[in-house]
N, C-alpha and C. Protein backbone atom coordinates (compact mmCIF):
# COMPACT_ATOMS: atom_id res chain seq x y z
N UNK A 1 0.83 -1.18 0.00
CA UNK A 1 0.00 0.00 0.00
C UNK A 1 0.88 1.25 0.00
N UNK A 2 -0.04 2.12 -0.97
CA UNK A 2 1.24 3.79 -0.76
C UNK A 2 1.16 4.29 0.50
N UNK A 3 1.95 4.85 1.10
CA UNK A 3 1.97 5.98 2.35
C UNK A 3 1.61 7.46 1.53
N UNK A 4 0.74 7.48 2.27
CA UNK A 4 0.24 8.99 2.25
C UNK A 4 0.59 10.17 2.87
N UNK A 5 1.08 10.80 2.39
CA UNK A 5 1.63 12.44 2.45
C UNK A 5 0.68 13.31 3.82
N UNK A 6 1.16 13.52 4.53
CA UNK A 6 0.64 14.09 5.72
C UNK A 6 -0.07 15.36 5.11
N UNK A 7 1.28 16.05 4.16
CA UNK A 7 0.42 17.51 4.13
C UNK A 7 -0.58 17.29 2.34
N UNK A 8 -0.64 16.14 1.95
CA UNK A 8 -1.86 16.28 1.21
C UNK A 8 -2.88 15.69 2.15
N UNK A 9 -3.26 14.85 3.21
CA UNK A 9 -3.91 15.07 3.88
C UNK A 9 -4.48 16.25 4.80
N UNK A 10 -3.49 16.88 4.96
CA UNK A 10 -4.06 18.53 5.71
C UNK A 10 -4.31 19.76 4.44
N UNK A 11 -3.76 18.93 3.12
CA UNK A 11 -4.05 19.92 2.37
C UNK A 11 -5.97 19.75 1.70
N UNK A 12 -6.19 18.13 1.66
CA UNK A 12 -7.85 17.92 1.59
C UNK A 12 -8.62 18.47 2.49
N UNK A 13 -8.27 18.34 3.67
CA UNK A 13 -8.53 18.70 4.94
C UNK A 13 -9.30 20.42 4.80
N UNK A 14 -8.03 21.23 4.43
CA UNK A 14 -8.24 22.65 4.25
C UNK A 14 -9.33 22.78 3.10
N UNK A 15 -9.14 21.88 1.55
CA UNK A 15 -10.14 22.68 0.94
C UNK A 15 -11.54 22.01 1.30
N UNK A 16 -12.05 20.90 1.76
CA UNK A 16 -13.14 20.46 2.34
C UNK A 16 -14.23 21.55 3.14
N UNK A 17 -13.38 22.61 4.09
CA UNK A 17 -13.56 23.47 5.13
C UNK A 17 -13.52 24.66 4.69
N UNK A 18 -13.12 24.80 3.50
CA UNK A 18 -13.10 26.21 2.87
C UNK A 18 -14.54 26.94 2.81
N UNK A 19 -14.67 28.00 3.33
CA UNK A 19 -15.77 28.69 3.46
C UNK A 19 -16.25 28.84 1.86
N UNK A 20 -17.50 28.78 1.67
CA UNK A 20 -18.42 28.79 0.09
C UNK A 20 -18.94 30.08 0.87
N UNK A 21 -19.21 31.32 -0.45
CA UNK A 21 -20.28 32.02 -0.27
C UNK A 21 -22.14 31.37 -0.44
N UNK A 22 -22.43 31.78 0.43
CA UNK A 22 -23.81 31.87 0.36
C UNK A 22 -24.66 31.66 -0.64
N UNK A 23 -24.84 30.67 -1.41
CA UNK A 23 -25.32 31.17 -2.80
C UNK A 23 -26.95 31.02 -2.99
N UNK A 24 -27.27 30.61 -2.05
CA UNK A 24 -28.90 30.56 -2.19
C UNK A 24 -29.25 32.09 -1.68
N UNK A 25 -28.43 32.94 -0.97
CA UNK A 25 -29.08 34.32 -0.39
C UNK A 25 -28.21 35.34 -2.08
N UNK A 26 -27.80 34.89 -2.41
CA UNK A 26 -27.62 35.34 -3.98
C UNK A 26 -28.09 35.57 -5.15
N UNK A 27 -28.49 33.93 -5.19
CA UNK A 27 -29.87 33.61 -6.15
C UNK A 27 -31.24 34.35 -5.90
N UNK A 28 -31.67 34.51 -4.30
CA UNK A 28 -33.15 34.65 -4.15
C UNK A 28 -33.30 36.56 -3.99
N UNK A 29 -32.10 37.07 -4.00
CA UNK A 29 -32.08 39.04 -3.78
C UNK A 29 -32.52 39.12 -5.13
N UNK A 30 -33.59 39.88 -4.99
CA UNK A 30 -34.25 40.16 -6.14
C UNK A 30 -33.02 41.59 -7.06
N UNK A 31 -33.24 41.76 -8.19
CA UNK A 31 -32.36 42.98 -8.63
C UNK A 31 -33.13 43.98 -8.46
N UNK A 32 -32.39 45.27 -8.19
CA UNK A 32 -32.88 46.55 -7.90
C UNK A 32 -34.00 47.16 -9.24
N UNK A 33 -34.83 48.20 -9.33
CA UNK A 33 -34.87 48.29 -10.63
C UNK A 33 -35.10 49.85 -10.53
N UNK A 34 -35.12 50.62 -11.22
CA UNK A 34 -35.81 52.25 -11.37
C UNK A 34 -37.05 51.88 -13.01
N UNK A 35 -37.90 52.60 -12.41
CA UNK A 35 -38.89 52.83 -12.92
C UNK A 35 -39.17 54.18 -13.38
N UNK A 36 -39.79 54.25 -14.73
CA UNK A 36 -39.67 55.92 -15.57
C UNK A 36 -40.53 56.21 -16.28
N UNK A 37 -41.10 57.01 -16.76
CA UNK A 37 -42.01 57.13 -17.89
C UNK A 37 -41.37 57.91 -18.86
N UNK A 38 -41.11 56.98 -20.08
CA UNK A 38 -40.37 57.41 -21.29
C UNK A 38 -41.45 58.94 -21.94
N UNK A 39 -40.80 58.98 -23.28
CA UNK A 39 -41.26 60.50 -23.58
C UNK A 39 -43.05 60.32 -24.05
N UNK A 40 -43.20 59.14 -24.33
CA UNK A 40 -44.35 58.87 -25.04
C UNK A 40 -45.77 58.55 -23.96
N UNK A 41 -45.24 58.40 -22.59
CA UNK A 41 -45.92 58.30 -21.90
C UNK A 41 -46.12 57.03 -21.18
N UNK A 42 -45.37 55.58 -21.77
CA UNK A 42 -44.98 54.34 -21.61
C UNK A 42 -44.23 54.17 -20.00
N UNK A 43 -44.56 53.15 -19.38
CA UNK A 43 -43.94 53.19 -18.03
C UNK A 43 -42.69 52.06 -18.51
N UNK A 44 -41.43 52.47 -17.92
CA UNK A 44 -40.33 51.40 -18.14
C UNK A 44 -39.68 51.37 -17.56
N UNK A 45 -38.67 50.30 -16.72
CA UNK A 45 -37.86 50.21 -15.75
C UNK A 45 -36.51 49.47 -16.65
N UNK A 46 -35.57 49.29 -15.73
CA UNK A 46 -34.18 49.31 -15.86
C UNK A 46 -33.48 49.17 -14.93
N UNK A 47 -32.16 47.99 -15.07
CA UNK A 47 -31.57 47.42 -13.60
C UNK A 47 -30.97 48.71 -13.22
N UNK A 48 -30.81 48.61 -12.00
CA UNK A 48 -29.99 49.79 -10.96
C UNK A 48 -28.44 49.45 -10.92
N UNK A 49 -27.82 50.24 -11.45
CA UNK A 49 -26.25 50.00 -11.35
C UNK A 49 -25.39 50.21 -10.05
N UNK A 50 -25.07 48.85 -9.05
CA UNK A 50 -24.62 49.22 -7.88
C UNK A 50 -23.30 48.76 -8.08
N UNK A 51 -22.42 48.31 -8.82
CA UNK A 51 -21.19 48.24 -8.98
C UNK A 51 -20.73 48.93 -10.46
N UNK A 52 -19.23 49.17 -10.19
CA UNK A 52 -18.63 49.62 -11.34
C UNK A 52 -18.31 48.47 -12.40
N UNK A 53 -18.97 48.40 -13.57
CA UNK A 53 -18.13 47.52 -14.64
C UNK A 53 -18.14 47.73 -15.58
N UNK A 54 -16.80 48.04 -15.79
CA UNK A 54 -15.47 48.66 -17.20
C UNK A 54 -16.27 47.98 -18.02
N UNK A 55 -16.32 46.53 -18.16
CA UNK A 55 -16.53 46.22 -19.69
C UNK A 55 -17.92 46.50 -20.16
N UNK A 56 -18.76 47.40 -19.27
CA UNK A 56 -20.23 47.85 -19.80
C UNK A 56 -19.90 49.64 -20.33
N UNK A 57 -19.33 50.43 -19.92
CA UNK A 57 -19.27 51.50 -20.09
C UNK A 57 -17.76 51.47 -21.17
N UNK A 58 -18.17 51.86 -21.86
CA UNK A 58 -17.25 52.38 -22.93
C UNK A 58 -17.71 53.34 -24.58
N UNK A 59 -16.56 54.04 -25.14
CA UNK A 59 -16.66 55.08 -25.78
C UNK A 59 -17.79 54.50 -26.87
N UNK A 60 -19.04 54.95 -27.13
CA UNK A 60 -19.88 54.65 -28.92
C UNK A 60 -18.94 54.16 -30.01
N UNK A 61 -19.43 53.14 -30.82
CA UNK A 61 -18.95 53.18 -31.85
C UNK A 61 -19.58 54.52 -32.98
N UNK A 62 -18.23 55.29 -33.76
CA UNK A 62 -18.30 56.36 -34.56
C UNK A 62 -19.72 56.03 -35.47
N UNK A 63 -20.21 57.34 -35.52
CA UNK A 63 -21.51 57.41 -36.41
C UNK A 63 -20.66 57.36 -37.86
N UNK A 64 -21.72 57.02 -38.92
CA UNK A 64 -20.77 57.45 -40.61
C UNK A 64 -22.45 58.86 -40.63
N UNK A 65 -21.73 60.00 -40.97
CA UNK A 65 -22.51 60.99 -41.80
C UNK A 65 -22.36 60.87 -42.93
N UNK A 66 -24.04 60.97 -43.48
CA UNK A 66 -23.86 60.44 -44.75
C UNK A 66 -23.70 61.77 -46.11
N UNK A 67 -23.72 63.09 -45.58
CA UNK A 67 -23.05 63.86 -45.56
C UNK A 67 -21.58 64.01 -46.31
N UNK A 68 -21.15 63.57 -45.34
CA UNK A 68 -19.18 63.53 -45.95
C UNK A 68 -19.03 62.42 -46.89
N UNK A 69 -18.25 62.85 -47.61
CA UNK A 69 -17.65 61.75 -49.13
C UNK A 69 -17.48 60.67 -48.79
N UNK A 70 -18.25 59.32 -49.04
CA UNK A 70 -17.81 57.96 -48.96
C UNK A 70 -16.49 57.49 -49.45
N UNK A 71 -15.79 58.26 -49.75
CA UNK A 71 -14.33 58.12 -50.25
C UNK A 71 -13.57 58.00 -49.01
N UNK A 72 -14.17 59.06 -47.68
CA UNK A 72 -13.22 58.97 -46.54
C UNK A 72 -13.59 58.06 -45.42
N UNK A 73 -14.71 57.13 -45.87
CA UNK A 73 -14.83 56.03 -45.27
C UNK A 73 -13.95 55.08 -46.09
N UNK A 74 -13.31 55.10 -46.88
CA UNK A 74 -13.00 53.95 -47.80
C UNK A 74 -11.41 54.25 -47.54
N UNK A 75 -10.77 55.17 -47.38
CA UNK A 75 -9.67 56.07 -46.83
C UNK A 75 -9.17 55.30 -45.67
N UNK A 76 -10.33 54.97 -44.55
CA UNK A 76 -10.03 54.92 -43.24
C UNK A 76 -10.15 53.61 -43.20
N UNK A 77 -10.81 52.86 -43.99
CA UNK A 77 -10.62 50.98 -43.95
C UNK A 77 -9.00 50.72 -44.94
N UNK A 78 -9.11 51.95 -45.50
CA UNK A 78 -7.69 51.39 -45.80
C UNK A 78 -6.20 51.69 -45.11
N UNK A 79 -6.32 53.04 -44.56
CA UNK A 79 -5.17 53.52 -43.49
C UNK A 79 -5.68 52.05 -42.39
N UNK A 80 -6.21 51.54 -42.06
CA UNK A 80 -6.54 50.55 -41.05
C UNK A 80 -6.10 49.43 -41.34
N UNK A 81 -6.19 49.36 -42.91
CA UNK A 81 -5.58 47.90 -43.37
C UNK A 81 -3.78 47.79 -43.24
N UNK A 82 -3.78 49.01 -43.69
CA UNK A 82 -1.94 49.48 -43.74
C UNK A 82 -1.46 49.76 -42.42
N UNK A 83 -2.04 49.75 -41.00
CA UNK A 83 -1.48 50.38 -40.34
C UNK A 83 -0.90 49.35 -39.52
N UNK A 84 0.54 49.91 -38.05
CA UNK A 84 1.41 49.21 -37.39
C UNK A 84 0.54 49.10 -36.31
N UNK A 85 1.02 48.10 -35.46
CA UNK A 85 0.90 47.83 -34.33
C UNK A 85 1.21 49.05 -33.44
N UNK A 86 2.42 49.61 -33.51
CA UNK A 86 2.66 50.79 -32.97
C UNK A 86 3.30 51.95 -33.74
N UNK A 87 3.60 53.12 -32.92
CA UNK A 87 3.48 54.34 -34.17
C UNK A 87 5.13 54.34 -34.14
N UNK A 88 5.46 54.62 -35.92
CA UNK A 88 6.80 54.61 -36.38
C UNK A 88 7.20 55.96 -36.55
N UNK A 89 5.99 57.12 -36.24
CA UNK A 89 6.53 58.09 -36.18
C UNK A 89 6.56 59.06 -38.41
N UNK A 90 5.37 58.34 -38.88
CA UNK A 90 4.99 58.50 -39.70
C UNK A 90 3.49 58.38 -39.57
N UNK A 91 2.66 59.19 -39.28
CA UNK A 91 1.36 59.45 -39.37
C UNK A 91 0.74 59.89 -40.55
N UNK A 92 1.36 61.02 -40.89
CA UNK A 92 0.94 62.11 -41.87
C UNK A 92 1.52 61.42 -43.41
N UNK A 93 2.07 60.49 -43.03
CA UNK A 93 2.75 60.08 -44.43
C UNK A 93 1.51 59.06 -44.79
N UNK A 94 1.18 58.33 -43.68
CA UNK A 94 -0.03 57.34 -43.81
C UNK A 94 -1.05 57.56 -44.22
N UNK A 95 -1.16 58.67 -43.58
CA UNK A 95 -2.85 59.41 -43.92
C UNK A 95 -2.78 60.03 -45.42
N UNK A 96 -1.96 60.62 -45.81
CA UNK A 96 -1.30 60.79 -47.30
C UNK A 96 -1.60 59.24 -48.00
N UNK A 97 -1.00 58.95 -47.71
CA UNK A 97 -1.69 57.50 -48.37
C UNK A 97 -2.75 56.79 -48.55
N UNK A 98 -3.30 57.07 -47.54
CA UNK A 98 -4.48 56.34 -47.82
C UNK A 98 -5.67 57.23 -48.38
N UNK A 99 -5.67 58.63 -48.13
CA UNK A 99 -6.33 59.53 -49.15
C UNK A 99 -6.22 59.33 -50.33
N UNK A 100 -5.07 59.14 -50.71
CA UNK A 100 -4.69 59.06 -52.55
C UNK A 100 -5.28 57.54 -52.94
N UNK A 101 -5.13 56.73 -52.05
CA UNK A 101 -5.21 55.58 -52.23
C UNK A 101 -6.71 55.38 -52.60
N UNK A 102 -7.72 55.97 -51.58
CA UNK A 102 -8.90 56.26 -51.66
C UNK A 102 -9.78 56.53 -52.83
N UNK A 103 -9.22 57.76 -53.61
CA UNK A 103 -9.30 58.42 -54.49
C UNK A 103 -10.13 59.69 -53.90
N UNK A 104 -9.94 60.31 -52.45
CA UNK A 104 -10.59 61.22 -52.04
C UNK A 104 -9.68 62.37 -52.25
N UNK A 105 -8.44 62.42 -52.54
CA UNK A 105 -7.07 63.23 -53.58
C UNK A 105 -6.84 62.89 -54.41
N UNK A 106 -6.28 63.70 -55.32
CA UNK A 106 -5.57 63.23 -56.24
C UNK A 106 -4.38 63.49 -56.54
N UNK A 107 -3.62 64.11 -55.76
CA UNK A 107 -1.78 64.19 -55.72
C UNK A 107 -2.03 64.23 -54.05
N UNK A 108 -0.85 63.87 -54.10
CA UNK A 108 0.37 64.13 -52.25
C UNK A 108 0.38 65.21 -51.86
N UNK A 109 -0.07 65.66 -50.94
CA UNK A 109 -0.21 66.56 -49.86
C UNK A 109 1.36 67.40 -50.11
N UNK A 110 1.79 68.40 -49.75
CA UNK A 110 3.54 68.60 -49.75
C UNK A 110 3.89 68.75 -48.42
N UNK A 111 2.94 69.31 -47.66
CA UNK A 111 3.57 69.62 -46.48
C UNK A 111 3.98 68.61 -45.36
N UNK A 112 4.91 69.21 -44.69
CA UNK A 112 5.99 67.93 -44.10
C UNK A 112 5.35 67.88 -42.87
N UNK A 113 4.89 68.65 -41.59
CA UNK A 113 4.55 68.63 -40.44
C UNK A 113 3.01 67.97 -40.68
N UNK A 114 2.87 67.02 -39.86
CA UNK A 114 1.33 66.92 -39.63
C UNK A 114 0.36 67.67 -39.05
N UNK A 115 0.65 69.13 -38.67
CA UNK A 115 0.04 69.95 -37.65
C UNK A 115 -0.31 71.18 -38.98
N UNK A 116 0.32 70.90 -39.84
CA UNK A 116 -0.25 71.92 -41.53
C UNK A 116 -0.95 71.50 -41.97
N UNK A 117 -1.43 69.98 -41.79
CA UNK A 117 -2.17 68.98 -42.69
C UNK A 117 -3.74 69.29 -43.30
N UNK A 118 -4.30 70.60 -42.04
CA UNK A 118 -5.59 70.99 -41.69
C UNK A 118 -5.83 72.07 -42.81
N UNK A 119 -4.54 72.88 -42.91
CA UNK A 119 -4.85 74.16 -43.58
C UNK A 119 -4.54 73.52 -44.60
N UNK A 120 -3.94 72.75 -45.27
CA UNK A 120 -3.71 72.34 -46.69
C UNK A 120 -4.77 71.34 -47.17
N UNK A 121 -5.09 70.71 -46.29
CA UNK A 121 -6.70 70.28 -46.98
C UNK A 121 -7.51 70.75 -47.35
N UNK A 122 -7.92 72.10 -46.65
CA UNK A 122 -8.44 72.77 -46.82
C UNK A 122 -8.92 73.64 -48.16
N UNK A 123 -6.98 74.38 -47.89
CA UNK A 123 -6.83 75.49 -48.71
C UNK A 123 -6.60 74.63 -50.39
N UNK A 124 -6.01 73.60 -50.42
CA UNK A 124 -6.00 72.70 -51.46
C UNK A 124 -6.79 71.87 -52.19
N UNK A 125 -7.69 70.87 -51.35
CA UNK A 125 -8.09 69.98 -51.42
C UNK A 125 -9.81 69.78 -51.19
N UNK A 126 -10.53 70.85 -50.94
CA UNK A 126 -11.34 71.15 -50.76
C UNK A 126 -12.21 70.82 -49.45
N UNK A 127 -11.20 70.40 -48.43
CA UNK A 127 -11.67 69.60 -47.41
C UNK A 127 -12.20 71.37 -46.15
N UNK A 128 -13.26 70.44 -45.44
CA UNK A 128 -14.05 71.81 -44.67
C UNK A 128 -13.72 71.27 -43.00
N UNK A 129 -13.78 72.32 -42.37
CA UNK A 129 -13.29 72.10 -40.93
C UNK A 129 -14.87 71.86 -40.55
N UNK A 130 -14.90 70.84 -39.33
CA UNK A 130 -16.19 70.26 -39.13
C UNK A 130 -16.33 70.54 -37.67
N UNK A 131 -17.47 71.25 -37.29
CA UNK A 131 -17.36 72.01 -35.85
C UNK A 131 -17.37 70.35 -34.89
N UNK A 132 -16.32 70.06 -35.09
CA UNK A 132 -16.43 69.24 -33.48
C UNK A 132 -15.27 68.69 -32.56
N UNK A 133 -15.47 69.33 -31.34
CA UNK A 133 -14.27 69.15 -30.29
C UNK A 133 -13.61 67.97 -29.12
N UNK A 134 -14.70 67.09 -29.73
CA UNK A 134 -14.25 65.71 -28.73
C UNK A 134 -13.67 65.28 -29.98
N UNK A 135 -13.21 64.54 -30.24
CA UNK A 135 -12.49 63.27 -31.22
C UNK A 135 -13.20 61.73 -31.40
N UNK A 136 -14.00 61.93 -30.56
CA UNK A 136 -14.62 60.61 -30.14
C UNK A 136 -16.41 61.20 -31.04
N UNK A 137 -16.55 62.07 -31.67
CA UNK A 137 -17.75 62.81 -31.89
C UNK A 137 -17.30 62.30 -33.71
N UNK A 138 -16.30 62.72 -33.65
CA UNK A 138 -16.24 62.98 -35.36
C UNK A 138 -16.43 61.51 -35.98
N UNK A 139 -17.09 62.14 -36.90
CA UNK A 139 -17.78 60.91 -37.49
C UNK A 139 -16.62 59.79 -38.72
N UNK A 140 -17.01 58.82 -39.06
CA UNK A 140 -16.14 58.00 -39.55
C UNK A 140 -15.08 58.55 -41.06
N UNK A 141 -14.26 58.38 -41.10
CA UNK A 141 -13.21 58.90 -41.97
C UNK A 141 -12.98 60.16 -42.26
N UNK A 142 -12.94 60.56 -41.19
CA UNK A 142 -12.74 62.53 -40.79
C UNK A 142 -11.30 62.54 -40.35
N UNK A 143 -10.94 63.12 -41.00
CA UNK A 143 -9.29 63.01 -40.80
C UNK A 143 -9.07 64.29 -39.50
N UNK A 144 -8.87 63.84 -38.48
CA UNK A 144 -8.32 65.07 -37.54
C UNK A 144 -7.21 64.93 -36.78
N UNK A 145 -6.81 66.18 -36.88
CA UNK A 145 -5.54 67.21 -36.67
C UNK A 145 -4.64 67.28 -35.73
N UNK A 146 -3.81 67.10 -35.08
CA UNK A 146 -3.69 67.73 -33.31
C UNK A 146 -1.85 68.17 -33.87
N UNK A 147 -2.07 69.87 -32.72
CA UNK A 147 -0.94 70.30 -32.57
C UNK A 147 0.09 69.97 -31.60
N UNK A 148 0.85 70.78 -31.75
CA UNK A 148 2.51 70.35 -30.47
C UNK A 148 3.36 71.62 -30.76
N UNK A 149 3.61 71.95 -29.27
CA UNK A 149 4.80 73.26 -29.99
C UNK A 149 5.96 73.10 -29.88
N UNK A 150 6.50 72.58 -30.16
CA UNK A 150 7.96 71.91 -30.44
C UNK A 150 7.80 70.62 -31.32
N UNK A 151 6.69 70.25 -32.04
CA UNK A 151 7.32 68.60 -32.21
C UNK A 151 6.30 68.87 -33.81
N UNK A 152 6.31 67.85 -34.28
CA UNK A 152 5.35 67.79 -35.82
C UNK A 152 4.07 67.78 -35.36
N UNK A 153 3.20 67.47 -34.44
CA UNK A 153 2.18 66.79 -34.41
C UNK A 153 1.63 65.29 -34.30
N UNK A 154 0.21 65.68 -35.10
CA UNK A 154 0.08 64.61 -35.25
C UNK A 154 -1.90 64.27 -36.01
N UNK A 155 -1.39 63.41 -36.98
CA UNK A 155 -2.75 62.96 -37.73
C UNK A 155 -3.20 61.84 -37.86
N UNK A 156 -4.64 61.77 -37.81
CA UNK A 156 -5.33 60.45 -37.67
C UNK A 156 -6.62 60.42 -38.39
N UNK A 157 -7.37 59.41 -38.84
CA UNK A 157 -8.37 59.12 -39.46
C UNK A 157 -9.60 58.45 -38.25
N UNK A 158 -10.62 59.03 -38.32
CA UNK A 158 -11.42 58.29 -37.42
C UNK A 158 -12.13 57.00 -37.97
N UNK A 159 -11.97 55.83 -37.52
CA UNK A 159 -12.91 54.51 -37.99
C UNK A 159 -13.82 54.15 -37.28
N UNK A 160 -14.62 53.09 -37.90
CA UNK A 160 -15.70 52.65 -36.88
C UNK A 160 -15.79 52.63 -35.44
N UNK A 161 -14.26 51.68 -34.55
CA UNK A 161 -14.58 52.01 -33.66
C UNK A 161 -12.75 52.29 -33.09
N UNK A 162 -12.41 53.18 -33.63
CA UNK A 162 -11.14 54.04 -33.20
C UNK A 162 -10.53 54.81 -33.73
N UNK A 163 -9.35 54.88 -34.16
CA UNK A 163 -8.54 56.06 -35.00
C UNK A 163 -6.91 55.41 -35.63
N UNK A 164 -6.83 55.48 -36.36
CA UNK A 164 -6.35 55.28 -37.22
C UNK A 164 -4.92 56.40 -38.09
N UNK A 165 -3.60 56.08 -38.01
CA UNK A 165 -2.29 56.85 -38.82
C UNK A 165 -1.45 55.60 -39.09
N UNK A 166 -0.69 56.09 -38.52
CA UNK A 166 0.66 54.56 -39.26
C UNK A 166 0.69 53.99 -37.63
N UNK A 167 -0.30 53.68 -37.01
CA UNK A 167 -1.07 52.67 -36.23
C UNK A 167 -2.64 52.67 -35.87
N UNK A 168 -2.43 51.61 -35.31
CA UNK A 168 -3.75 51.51 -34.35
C UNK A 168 -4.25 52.11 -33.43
N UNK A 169 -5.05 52.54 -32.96
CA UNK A 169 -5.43 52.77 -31.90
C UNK A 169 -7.00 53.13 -30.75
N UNK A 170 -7.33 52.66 -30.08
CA UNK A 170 -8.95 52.84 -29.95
C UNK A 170 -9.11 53.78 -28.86
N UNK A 171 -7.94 54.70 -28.56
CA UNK A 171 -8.16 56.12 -28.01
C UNK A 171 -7.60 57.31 -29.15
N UNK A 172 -8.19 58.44 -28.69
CA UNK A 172 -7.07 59.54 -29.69
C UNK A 172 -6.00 60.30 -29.08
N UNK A 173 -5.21 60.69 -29.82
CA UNK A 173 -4.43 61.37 -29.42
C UNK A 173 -4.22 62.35 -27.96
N UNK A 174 -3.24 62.19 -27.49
CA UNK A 174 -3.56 62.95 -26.39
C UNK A 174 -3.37 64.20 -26.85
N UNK A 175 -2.20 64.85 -27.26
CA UNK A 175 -2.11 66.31 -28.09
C UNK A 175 -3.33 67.02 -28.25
N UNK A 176 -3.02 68.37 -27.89
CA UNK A 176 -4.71 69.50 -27.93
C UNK A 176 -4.86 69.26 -29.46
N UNK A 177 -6.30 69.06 -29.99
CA UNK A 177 -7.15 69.19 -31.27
C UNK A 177 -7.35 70.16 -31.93
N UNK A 178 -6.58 70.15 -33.29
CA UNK A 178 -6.63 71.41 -33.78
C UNK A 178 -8.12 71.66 -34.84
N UNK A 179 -7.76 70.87 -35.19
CA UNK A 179 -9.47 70.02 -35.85
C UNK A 179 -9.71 69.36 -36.78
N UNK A 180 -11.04 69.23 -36.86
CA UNK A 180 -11.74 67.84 -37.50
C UNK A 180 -11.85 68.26 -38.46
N UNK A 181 -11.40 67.58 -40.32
CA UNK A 181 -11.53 68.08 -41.58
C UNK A 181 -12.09 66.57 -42.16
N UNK A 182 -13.33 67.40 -43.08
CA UNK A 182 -13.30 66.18 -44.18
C UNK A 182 -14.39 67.27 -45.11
N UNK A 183 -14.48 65.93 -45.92
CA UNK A 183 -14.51 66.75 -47.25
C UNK A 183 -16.54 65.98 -47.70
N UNK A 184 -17.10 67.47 -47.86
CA UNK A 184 -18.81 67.34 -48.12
C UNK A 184 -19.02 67.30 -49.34
């Protein structure tokens, strides 16, 4: 016969005795609810949120306005297709690319800083500044802007559900917003 191990005996021992939560006073707490009368006059309720959880609260996926040129939705699935894992420090070269690529340009941008990128769309390209100041607002393949005073900047394409240069990413830029351009 084997001899048995003292401390796997005190180790069965321990999980046998291990305290279980409660789970029948779990099951039977009813959920909280709030109750409302929508605009139409309809009565409707909705669970009560008593804990915090991350994976329920998070940023909308981007609206498409149907408005702006379907070219700069087609722009931004393709800067998305081309883009790095992380940034190489070529943004503006990307976004150059994938405009032309698009066919929402039709020559290369010239200017070298990504923080000019706004006024030369503009003044060039026929692209219009679009009143909006979150980044998370602008709608899908809106190419926006952000300055730096010492450094190039920096440019990005908004996609379905993030933003888009010569990477990925599903926040924007931290850099102040110089603004949102695309073309009506």
């Amino acid at each position: 016969m084997r001899k048995i191990s003292p401390l796997l005996v005190v180790g069965l021992c321990c999980l046998a005795f291990y305290p279980r939560p409660a789970e029948a006073l779990i099951i039977s707490a009813p959920k909280p609810k709030f109750s409302y009368k929508n605009a139409s006059g309809k009565k409707q309720s909705v669970e009560v949120v008593d804990k915090y959880q991350p994976k329920k609260i998070v940023r909308p996926l981007a609206k498409i306005d149907s408005k702006i040129d379907p070219k700069l939705r087609r722009a931004a699935t393709i800067a998305q297709e081309r883009a790095n894992a992380h940034s190489r420090s070529l943004c503006w070269r990307f976004v150059k690319e994938a405009l032309v690529a698009a066919g929402v340009i039709r020559s290369r941008p010239t200017t070298l800083l990504a923080k000019q990128a706004g006024n030369e769309l503009v003044n060039n390209y026929g692209f219009k500044k679009i009143p909006v100041s979150d980044p998370y607002e602008a709608p899908v393949g809106a190419v926006l802007v952000y300055g730096a005073k010492n450094a190039a900047g920096h440019v990005e394409i908004r996609t379905q559900d993030g933003f888009v240069s010569d990477f990925r990413s599903k926040t924007p830029s931290r850099r102040p917003l110089i603004g949102v351009f695309a073309k009506v």
